[in-house]
Protein backbone atom coordinates (compact mmCIF):
# COMPACT_ATOMS: atom_id res chain seq x y z
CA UNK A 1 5.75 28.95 6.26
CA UNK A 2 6.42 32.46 5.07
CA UNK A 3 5.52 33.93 8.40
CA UNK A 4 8.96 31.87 10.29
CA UNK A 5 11.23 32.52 6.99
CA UNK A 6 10.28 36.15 7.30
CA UNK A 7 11.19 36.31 11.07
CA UNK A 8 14.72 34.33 10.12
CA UNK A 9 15.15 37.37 7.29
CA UNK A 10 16.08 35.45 4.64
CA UNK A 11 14.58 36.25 1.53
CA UNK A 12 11.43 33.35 0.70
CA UNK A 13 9.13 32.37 -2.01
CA UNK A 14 5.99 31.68 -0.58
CA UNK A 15 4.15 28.41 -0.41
CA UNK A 16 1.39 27.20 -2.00
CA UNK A 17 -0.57 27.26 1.76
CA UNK A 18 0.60 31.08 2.05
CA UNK A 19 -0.98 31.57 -1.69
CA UNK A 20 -3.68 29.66 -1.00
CA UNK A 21 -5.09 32.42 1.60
CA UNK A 22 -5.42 34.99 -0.65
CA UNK A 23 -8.47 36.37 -2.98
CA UNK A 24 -7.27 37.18 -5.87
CA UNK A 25 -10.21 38.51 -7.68
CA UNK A 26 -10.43 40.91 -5.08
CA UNK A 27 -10.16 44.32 -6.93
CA UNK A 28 -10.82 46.88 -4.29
CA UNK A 29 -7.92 49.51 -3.28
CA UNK A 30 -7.41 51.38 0.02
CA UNK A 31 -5.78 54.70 -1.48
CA UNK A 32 -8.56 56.62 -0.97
CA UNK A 33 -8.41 55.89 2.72
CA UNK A 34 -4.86 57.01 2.12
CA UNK A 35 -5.56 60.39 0.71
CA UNK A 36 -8.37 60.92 3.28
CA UNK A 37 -6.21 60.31 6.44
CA UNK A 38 -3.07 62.05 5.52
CA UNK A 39 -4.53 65.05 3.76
CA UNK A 40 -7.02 65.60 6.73
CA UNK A 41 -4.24 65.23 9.53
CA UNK A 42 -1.50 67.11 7.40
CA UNK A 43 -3.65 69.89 7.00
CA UNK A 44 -4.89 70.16 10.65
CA UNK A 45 -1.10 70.18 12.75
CA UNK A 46 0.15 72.46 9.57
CA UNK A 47 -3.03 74.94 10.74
CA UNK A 48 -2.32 74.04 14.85
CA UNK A 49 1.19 74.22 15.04
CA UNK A 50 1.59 77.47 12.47
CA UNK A 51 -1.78 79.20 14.72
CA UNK A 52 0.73 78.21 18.45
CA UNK A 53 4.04 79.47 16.27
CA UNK A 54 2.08 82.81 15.38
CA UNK A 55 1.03 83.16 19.30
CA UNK A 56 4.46 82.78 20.47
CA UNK A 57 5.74 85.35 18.38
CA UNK A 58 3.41 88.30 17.87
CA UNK A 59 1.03 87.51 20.79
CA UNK A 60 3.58 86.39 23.78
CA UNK A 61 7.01 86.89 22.54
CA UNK A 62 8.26 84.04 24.02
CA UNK A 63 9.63 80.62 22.66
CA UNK A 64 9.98 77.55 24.57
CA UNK A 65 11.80 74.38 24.13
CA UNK A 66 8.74 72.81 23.09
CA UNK A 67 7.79 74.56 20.68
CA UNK A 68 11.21 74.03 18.76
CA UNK A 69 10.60 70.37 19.00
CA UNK A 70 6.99 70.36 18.33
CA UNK A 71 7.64 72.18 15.19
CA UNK A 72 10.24 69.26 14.09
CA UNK A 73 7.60 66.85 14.94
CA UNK A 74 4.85 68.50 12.75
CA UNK A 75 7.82 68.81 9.79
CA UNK A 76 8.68 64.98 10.05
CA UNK A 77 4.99 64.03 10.27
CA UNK A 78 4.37 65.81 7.00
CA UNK A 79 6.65 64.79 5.47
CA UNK A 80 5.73 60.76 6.46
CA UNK A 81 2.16 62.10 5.06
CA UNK A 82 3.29 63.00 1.87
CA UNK A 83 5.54 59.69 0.93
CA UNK A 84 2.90 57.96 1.70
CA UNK A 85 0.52 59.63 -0.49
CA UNK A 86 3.11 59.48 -3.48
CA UNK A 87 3.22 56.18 -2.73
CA UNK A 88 -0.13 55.48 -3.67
CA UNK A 89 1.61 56.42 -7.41
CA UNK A 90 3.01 53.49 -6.95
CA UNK A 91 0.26 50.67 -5.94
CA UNK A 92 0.51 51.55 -2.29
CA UNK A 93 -3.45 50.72 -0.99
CA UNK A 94 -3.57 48.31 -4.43
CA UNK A 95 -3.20 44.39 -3.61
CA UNK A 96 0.17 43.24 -4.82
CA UNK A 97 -1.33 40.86 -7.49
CA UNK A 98 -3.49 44.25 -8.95
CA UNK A 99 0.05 45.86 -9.42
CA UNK A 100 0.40 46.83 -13.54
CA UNK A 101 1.93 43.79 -15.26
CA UNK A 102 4.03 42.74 -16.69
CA UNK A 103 6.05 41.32 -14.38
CA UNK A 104 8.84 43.42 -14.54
CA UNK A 105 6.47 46.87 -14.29
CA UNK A 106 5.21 44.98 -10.99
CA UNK A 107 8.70 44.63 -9.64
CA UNK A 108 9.61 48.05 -10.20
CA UNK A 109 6.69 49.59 -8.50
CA UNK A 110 6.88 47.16 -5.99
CA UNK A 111 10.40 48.40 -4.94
CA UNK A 112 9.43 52.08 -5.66
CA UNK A 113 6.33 51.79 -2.91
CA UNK A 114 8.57 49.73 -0.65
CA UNK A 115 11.26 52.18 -0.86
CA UNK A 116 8.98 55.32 0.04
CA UNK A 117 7.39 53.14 3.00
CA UNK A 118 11.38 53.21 4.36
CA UNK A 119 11.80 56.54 4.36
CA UNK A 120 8.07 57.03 5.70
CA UNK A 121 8.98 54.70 8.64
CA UNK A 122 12.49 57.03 9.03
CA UNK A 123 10.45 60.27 9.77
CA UNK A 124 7.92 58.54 11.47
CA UNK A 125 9.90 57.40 14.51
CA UNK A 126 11.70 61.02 14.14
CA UNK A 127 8.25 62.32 14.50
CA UNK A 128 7.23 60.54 17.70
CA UNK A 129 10.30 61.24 19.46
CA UNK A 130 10.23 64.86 18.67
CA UNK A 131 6.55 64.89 20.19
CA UNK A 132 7.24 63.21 22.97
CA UNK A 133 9.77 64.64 24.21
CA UNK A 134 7.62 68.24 23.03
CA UNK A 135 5.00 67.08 25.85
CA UNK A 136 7.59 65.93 28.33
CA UNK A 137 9.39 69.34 28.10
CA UNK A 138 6.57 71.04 28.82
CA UNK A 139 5.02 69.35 31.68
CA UNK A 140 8.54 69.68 32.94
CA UNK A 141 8.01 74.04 32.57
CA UNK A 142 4.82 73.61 34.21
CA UNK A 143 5.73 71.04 37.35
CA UNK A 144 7.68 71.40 39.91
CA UNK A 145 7.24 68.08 41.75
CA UNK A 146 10.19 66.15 42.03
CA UNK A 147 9.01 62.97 42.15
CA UNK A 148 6.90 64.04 38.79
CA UNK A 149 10.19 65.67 37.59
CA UNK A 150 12.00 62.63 37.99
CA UNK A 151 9.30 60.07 36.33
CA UNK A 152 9.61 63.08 32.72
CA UNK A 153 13.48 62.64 33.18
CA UNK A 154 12.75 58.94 32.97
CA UNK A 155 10.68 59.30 30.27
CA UNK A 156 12.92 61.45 28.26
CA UNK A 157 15.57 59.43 28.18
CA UNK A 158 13.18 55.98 27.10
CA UNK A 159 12.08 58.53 24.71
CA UNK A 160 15.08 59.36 23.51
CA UNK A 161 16.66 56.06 23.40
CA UNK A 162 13.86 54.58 21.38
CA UNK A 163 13.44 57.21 18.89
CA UNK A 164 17.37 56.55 18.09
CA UNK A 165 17.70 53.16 18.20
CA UNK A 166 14.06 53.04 15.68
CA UNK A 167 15.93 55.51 13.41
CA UNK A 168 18.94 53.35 13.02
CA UNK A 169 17.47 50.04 12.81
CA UNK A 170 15.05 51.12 9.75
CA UNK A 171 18.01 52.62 7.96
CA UNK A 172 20.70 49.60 8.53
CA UNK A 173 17.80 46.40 8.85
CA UNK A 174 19.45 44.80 5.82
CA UNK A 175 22.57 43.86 4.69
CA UNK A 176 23.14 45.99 2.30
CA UNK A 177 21.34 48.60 3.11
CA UNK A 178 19.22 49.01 -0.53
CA UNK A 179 18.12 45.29 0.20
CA UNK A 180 15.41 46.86 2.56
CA UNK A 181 13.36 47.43 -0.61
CA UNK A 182 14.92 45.72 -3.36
CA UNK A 183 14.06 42.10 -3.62
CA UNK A 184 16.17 41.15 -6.38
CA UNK A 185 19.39 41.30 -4.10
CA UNK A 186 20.54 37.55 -3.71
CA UNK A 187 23.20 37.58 -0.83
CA UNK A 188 21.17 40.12 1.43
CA UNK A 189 20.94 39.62 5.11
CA UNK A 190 17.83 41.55 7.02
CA UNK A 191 16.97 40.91 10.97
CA UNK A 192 13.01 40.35 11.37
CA UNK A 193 11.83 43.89 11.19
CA UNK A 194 8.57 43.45 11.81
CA UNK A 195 9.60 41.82 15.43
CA UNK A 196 11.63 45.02 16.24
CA UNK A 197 8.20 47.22 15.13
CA UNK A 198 5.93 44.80 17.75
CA UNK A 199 8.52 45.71 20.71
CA UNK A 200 8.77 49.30 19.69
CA UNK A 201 4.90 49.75 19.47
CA UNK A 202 4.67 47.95 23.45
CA UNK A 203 6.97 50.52 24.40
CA UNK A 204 5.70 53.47 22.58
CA UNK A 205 2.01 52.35 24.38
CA UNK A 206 3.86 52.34 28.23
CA UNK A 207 5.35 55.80 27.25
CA UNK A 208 2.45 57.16 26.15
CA UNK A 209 0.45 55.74 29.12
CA UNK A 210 2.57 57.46 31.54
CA UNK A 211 2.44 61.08 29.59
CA UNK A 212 -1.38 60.75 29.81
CA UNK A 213 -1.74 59.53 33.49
CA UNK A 214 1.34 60.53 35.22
CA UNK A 215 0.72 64.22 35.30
CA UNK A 216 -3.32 64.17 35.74
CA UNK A 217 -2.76 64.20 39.72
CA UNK A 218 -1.00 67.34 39.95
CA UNK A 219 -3.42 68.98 36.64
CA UNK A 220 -6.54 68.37 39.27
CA UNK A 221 -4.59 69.82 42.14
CA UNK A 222 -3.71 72.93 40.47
CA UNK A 223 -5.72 75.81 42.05
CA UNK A 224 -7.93 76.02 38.62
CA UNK A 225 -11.78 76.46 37.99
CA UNK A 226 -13.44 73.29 37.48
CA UNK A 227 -14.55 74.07 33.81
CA UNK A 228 -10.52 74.51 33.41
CA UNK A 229 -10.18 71.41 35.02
CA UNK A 230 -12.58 69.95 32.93
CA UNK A 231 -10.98 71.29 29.51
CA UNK A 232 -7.69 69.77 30.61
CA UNK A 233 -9.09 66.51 31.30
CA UNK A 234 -10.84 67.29 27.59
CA UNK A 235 -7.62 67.53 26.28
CA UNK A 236 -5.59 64.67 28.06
CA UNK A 237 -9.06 62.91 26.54
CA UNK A 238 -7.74 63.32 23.75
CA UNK A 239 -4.34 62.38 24.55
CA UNK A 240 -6.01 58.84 25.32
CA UNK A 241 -7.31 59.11 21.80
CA UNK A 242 -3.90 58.96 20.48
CA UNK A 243 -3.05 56.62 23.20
CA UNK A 244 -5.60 54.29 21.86
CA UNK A 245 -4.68 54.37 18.17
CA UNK A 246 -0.82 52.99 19.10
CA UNK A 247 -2.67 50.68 20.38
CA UNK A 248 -4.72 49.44 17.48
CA UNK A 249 -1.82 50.06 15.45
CA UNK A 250 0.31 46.76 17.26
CA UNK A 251 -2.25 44.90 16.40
CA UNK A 252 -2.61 45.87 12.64
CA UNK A 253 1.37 45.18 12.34
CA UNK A 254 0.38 41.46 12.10
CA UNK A 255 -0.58 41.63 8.44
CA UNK A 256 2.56 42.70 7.60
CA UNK A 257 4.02 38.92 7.95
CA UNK A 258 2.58 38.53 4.72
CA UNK A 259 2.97 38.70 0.72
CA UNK A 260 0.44 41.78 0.21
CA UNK A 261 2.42 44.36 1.74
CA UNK A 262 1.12 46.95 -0.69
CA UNK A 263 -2.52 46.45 0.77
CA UNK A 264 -1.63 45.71 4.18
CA UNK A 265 0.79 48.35 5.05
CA UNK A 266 -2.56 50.93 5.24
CA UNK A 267 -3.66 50.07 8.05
CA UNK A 268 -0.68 50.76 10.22
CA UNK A 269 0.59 53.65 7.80
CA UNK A 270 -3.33 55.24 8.84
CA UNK A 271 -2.87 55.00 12.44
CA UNK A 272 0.59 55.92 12.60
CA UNK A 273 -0.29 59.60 11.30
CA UNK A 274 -3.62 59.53 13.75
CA UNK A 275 -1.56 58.93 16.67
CA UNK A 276 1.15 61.72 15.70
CA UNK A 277 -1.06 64.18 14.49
CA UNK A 278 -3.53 63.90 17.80
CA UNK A 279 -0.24 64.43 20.10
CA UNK A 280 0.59 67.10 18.11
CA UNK A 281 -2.64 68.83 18.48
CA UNK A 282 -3.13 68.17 22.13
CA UNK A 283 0.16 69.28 23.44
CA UNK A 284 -0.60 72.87 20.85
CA UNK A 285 -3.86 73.79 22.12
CA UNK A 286 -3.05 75.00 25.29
CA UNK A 287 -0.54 77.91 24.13
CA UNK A 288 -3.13 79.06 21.47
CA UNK A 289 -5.35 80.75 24.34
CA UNK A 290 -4.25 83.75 24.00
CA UNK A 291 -4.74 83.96 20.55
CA UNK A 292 -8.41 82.35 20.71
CA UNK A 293 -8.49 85.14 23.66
CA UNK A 294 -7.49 88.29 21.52
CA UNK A 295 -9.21 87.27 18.52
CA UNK A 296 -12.43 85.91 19.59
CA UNK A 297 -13.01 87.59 23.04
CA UNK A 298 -16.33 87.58 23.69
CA UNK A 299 -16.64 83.46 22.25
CA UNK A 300 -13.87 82.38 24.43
CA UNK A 301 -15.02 84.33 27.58
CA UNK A 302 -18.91 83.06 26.71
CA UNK A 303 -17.80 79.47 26.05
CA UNK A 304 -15.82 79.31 29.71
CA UNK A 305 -18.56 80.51 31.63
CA UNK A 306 -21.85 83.16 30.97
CA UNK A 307 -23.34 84.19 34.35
CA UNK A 308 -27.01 86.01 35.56
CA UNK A 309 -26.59 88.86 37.31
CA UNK A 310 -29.36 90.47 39.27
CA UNK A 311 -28.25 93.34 40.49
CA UNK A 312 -30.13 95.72 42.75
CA UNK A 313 -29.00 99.68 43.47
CA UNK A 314 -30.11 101.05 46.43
CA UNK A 315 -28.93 104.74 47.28
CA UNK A 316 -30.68 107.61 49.92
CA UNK A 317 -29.87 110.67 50.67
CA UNK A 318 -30.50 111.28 54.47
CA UNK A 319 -31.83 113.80 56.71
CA UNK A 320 -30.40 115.95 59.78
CA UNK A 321 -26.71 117.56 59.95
CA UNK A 322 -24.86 114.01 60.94
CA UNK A 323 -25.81 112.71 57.70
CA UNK A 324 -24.82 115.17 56.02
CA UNK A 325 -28.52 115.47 53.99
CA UNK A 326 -30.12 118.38 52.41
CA UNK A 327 -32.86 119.20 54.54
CA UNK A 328 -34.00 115.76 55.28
CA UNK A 329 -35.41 114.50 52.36
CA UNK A 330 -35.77 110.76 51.31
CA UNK A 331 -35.34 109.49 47.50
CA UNK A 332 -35.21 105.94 47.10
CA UNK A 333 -34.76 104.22 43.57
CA UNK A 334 -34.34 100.99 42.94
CA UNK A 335 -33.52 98.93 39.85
CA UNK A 336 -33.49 95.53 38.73
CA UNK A 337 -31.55 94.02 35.81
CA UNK A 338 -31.16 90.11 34.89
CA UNK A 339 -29.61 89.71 31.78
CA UNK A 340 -26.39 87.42 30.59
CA UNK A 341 -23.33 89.44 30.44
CA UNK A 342 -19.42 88.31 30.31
CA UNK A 343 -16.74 89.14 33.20
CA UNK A 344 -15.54 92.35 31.98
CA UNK A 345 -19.27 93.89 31.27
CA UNK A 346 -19.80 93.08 34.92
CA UNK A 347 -16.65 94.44 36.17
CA UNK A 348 -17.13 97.21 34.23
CA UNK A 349 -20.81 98.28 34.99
CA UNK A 350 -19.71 97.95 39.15
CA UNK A 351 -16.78 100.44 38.01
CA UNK A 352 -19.88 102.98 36.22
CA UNK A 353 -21.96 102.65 39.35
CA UNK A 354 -19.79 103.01 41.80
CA UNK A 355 -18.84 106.45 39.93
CA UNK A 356 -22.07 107.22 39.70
CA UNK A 357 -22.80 106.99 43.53
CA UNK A 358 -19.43 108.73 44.20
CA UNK A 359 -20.78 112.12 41.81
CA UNK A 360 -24.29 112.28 43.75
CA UNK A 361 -22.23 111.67 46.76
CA UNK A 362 -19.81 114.17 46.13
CA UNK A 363 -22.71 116.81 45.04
CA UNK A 364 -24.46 116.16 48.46
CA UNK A 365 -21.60 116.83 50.50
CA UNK A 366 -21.02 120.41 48.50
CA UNK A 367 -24.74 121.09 49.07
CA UNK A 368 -23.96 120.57 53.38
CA UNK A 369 -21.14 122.74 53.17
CA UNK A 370 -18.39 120.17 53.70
CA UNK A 371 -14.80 121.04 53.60
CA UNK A 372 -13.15 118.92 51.31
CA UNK A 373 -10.72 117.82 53.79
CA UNK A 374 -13.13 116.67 56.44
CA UNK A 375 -14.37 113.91 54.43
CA UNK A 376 -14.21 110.26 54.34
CA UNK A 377 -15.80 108.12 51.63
CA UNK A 378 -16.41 104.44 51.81
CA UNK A 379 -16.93 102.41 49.26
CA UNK A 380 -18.30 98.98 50.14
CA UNK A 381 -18.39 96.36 46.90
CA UNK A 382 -19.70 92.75 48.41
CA UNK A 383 -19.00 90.63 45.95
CA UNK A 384 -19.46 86.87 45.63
CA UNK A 385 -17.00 84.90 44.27
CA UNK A 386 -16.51 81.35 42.83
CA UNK A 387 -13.00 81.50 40.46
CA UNK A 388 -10.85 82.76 39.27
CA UNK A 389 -9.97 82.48 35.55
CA UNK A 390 -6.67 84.35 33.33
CA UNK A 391 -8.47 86.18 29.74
CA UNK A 392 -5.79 86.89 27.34
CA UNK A 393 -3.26 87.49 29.75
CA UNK A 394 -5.85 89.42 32.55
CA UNK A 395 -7.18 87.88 36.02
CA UNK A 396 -10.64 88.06 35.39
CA UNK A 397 -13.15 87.32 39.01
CA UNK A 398 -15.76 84.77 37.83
CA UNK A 399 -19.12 85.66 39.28
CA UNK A 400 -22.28 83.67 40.41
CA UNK A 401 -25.75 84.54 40.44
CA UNK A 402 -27.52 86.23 41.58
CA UNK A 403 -24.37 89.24 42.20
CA UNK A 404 -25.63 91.69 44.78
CA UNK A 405 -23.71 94.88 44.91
CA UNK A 406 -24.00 97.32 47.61
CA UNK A 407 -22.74 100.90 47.66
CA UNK A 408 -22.30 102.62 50.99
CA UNK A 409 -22.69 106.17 51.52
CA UNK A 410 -20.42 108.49 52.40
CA UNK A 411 -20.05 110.18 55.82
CA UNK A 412 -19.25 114.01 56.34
CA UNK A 413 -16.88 114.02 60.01
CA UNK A 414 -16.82 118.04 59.89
């Protein structure tokens, strides 16, 4: 069977049985799914990872490690993206018996299409080594747990072994080298390739299983709000997302045992830019807040949390020489106001009343005949407080409702 002379790597001609299984009036073409999946993914990490470089660099003026090797990733998974979609020039999505005839046409773009899918699988395991280690690297800036520490060391180096040892083995899996896409080569020697891309795949899935779960314990511990707790777990979501389409892409690698590698090589190819391009984006999201922060203010702060504030304002002026009143006299005003507001409107109308209060304060205590230095003013804010949340670089108090803020009065001790 084709399947066992494929796994021995010695070049075959298939069986009747192995032609047997194929429809061969079947006309239809996966290139479009091609263009779609590439040119989608391509141009959302080119937008992510150019909108994080442009924060580090105008916004917080400071580059990481990760961000060096997140920006490799994104160039290596572009450029994966784009052989693939020249391949399509060259029957890639087409069934191999739809290829342009005659014969030797078919050859040629047969070997053209096979030879871009070699370089695409080159940059591809560049790509998810680069990432990897991107997300590792950063969990490591964030954590300082040891025994966390020492499971991302772990990591790194699996991550760093594999990424190698996939590089190498796609450039040197024949003997020679150019017999990895030509065919016609008659004393060529490859090892079963497709056997090396099932073991790679099972331990590309246990890697990224530990980057998703590994550091969730110590995310929830972290002394955040629970809708930032709830965004991270969004994002590690996500993560899973990505985690999930390794996993479908194993088990699309079985077609590839078979004569209509032109057709067959999609599905993988597909899900091999899904899974790259979803690390990419969830390890980049996080150090765009600021920008998201500066830019869009009063979305950001409105999407994280929107509050009711009833606030009631109390103030009197009181009687007798203690009190340090004019003449005894009683004013009482009161006023009620519900309305949604963000943080820093609330913060900043308690700054305006608390002024306020000071000025008729102040103008009461002239009126008694206070000396300035005899004077003590108290200032008593009771706020109630549920989190507290970091706005483009600001701690910001998060505030329930209803807020009830109380100004205290003054006292004259002369």
């Amino acid at each position: 069977m084709l399947r066992h002379a494929q796994r021995a790597g010695n070049p075959v001609i298939p069986s009747a049985g192995d032609i047997a299984q194929y429809d061969f009036s079947d006309k239809s073409t996966l290139a479009p799914a091609i263009w779609q999946v590439n040119l989608t993914f391509s141009v959302v990490i080119g937008v992510v990872v150019s909108l994080r470089i442009f924060t580090r660099a105008f916004l917080t003026r400071h580059f990481f490690v990760d961000d060096i090797l997140i920006v490799f990733a994104a160039l290596f998974t572009l450029v994966s993206a784009a052989t693939a979609l020249v391949a399509t020039r060259y029957g890639l999505g087409m069934h191999v018996w739809n290829l342009p005839r005659p014969f030797d046409n078919m050859m040629d773009m047969l070997k053209h299409c096979v030879q871009l899918m070699y370089v695409t699988h080159v940059f591809y395991a560049a790509a998810t080594a680069f990432t990897k280690l991107s997300i590792i690297t950063s969990y490591l800036r964030i954590f300082p747990h040891q025994l966390l520490r020492r499971i991302l060391l772990g990591t790194a180096v699996m991550v760093t072994g594999l990424g190698l040892s996939a590089i190498f083995a796609t450039i040197f899996q024949c003997t020679p080298v150019r017999a990895a896409w030509d065919f016609t080569i008659a004393d060529s020697r490859c090892f079963p390739f497709v056997d090396f891309l099932y073991g790679t795949a099972a331990v590309n899935i246990v890697i990224d299983f530990i980057l998703v779960m590994a550091p969730l314990p110590y995310f929830w511990s972290l002394n955040l709000p629970m809708r930032q707790r709830l965004l991270i777990c969004l994002l590690f979501g996500v993560g899973f997302i990505a985690f999930i389409a390794s996993v479908i892409r194993i088990v699309t690698l079985r077609d590839m045992y078979g004569i209509d590698v032109t057709y067959y090589l999609v599905s993988p190819l597909n899900w091999t830019i899904i899974e790259c391009s979803l690390c990419i984006v969830c390890v980049s999201v996080p150090p765009m807040r600021p920008l998201l922060a500066k830019f869009f203010p009063r979305s950001v702060s409105n999407f994280i949390t929107r509050v009711t504030v009833a606030r009631t304002i109390t103030h009197r002026g009181g009687g007798g020489g203690g009190g340090g009143g004019g003449g005894g006299g009683k004013h009482t005003g009161s006023h009620q106001l519900s309305r949604l507001r963000t943080h820093r409107e609330i913060i900043q109308d308690m700054e305006n009343d608390m002024d306020r209060q000071l000025s008729l304060f102040e103008s009461s205590r002239e009126k008694s005949g206070a000396s300035p230095g005899a004077i003590t003013k108290t200032v008593d804010v009771t706020v109630t407080s549920t989190s507290k949340m970091s706005l483009d670089g600001e701690s910001v108090v998060g505030l329930t409702a209803p807020e009830e803020v109380y100004l205290g009065r003054g006292h004259s001790l002369g």
